[in-house]
Protein backbone atom coordinates (compact mmCIF):
# COMPACT_ATOMS: atom_id res chain seq x y z
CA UNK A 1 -30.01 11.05 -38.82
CA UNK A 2 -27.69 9.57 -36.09
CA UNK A 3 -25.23 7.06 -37.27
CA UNK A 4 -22.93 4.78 -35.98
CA UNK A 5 -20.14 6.97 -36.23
CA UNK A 6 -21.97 9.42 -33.86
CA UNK A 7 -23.24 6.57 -31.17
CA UNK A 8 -19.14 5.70 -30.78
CA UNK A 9 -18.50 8.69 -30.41
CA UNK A 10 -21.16 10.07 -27.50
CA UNK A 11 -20.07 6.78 -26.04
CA UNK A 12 -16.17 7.56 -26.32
CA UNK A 13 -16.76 10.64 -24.70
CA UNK A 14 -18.44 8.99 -21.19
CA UNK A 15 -16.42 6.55 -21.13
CA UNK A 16 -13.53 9.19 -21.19
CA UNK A 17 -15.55 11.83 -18.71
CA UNK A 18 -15.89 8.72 -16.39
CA UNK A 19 -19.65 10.07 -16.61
CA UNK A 20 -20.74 5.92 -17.18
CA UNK A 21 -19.10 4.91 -13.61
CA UNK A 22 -20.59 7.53 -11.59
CA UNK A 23 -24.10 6.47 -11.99
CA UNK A 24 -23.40 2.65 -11.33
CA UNK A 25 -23.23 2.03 -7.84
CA UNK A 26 -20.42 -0.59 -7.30
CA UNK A 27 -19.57 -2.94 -4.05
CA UNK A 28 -16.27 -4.34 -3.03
CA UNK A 29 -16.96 -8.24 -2.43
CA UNK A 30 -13.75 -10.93 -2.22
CA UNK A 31 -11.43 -8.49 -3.33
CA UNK A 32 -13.22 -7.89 -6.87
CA UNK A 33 -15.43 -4.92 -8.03
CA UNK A 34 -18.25 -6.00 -9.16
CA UNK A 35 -22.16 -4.90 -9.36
CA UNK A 36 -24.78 -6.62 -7.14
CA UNK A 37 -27.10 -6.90 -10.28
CA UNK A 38 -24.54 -8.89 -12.43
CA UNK A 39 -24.27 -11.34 -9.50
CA UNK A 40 -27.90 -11.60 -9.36
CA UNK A 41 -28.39 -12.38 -13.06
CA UNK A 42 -26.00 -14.72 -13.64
CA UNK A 43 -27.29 -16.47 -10.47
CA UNK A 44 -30.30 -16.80 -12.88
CA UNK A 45 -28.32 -19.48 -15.19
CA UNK A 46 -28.62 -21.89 -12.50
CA UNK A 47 -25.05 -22.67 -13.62
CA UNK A 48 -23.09 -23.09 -10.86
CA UNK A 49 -19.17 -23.49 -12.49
CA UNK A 50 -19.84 -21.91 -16.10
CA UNK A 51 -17.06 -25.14 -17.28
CA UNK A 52 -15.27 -23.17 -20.05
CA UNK A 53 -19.26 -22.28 -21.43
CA UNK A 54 -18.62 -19.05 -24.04
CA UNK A 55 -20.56 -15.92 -22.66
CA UNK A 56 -20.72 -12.89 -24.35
CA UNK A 57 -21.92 -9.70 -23.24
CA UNK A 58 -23.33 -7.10 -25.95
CA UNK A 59 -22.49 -3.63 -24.97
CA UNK A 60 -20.22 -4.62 -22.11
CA UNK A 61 -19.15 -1.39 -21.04
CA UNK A 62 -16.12 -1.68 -18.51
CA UNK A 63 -16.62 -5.69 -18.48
CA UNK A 64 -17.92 -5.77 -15.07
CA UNK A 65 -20.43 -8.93 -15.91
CA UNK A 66 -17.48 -10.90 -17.85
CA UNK A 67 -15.37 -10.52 -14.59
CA UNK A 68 -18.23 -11.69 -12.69
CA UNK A 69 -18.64 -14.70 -15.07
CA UNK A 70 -14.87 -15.17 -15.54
CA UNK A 71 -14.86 -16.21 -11.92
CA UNK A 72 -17.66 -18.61 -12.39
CA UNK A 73 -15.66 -20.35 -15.03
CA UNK A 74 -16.86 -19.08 -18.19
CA UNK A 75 -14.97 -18.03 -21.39
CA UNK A 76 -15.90 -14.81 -21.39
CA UNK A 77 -16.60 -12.75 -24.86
CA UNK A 78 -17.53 -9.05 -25.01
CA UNK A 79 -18.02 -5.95 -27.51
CA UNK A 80 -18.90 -2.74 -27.05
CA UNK A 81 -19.10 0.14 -29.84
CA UNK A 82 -17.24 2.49 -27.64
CA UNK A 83 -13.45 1.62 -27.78
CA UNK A 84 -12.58 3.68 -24.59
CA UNK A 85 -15.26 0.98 -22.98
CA UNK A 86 -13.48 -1.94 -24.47
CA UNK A 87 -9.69 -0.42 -22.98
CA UNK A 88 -11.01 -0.51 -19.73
CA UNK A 89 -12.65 -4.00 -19.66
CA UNK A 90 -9.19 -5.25 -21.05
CA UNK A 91 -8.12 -4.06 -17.16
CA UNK A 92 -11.27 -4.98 -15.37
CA UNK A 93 -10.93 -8.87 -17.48
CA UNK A 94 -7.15 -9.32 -19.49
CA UNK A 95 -8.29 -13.10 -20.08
CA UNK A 96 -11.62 -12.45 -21.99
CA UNK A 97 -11.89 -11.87 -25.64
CA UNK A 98 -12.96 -8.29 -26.15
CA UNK A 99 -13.87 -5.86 -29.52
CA UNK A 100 -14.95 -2.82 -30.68
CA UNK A 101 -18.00 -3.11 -32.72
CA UNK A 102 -22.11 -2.59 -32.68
CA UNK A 103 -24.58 -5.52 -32.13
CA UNK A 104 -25.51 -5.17 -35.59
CA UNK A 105 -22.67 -7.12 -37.12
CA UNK A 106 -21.52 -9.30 -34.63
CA UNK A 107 -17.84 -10.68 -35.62
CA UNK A 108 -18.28 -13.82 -34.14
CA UNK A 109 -19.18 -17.52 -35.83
CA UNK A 110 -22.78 -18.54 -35.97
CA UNK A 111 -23.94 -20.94 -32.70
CA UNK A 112 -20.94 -20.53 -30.98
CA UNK A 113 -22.51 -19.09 -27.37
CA UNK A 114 -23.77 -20.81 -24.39
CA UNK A 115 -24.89 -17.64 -23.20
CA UNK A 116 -25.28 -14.47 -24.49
CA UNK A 117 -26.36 -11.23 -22.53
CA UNK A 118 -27.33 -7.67 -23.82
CA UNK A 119 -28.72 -5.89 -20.31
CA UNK A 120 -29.76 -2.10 -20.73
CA UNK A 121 -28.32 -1.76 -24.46
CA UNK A 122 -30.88 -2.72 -27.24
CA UNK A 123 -32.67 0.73 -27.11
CA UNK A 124 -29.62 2.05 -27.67
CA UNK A 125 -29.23 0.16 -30.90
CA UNK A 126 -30.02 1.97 -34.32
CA UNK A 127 -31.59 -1.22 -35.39
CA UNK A 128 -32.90 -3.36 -32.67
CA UNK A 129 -34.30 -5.99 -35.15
CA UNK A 130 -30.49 -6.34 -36.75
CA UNK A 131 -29.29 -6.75 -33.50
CA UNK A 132 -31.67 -9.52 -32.08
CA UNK A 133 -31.00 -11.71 -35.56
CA UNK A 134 -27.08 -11.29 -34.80
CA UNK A 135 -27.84 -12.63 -31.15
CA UNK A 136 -29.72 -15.05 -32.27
CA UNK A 137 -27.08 -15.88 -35.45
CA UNK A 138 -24.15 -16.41 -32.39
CA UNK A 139 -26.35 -17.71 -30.12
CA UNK A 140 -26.14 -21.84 -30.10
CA UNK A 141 -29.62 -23.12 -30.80
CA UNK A 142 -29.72 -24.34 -26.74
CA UNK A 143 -28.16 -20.83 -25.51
CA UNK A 144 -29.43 -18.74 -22.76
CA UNK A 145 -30.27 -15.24 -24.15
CA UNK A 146 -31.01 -12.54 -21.67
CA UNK A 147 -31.94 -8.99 -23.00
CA UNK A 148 -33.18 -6.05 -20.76
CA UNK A 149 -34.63 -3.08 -21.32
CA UNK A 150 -34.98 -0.08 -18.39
CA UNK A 151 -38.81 0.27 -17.42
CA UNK A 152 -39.82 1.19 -14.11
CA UNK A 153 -38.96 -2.67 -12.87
CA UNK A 154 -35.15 -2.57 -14.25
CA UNK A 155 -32.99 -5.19 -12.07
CA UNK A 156 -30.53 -2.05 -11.89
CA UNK A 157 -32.81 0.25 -10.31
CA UNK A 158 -33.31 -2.25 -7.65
CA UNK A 159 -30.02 -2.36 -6.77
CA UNK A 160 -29.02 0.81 -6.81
């Protein structure tokens, strides 16, 4: 049976390998690395100046999104089970508040988002109904949620 222990550490090792970056197609746009499919969902807030909301990304990899919604205006929030991932989005984004830990067990207060993201990671999850309580435990009762899942119409493939 595949634990937790053994998702960090398939994780640790592409983050490490680098093997994560090379199949996400990035563009350079006012001086800031970020991926054309973060822009386009957080376009989907219809929030133009985030205004200090809280936005946390689930599984934030290298923090791409949260620099894309730091410069909207957001306090940005993320965690990732992979702590290699969670080094390098302290360089992509010093200013946002970043863990190590799984969706499962969030370690953040109840209804304390405005927004809370989890794009291409709750398959990943050993148990997707834990995780989607914890979202919705965080989550303020007014939040945005957005969760994706990769099916033949995934915003990344679009993209890419």
């Amino acid at each position: 049976m595949v634990t937790y222990k053994d998702v960090e550490s398939y994780y640790n090792e592409c983050y490490r390998k680098d093997v994560i970056g090379k199949i996400n197609p990035f563009k350079i746009q006012e001086g800031v690395r970020h991926y054309k499919a973060y822009e386009y969902v957080l376009k989907q807030l219809k929030i133009k100046n985030g205004n200090g909301l809280r936005l946390l990304d689930i599984a934030c990899g290298r923090g791409f999104l949260l620099k894309a919604a730091a410069i909207k205006g957001f306090q940005t929030y993320g965690i990732d089970i992979s702590k290699e991932a969670v080094n390098l989005a302290k360089q992509n984004v010093p200013d946002a508040v970043l863990k190590t830990g799984v969706a499962e067990k969030l370690p953040f207060k109840n209804d304390y988002f405005d927004v809370v993201f989890c794009l291409g990671s709750l398959e990943h999850f050993l148990d997707q109904k834990k995780a989607i309580n914890e979202i919705k435990r965080v989550a303020k009762k007014n939040a945005d949620i957005f969760i994706m899942v990769p099916n033949k119409d995934f915003i990344y493939y679009k993209f890419s």
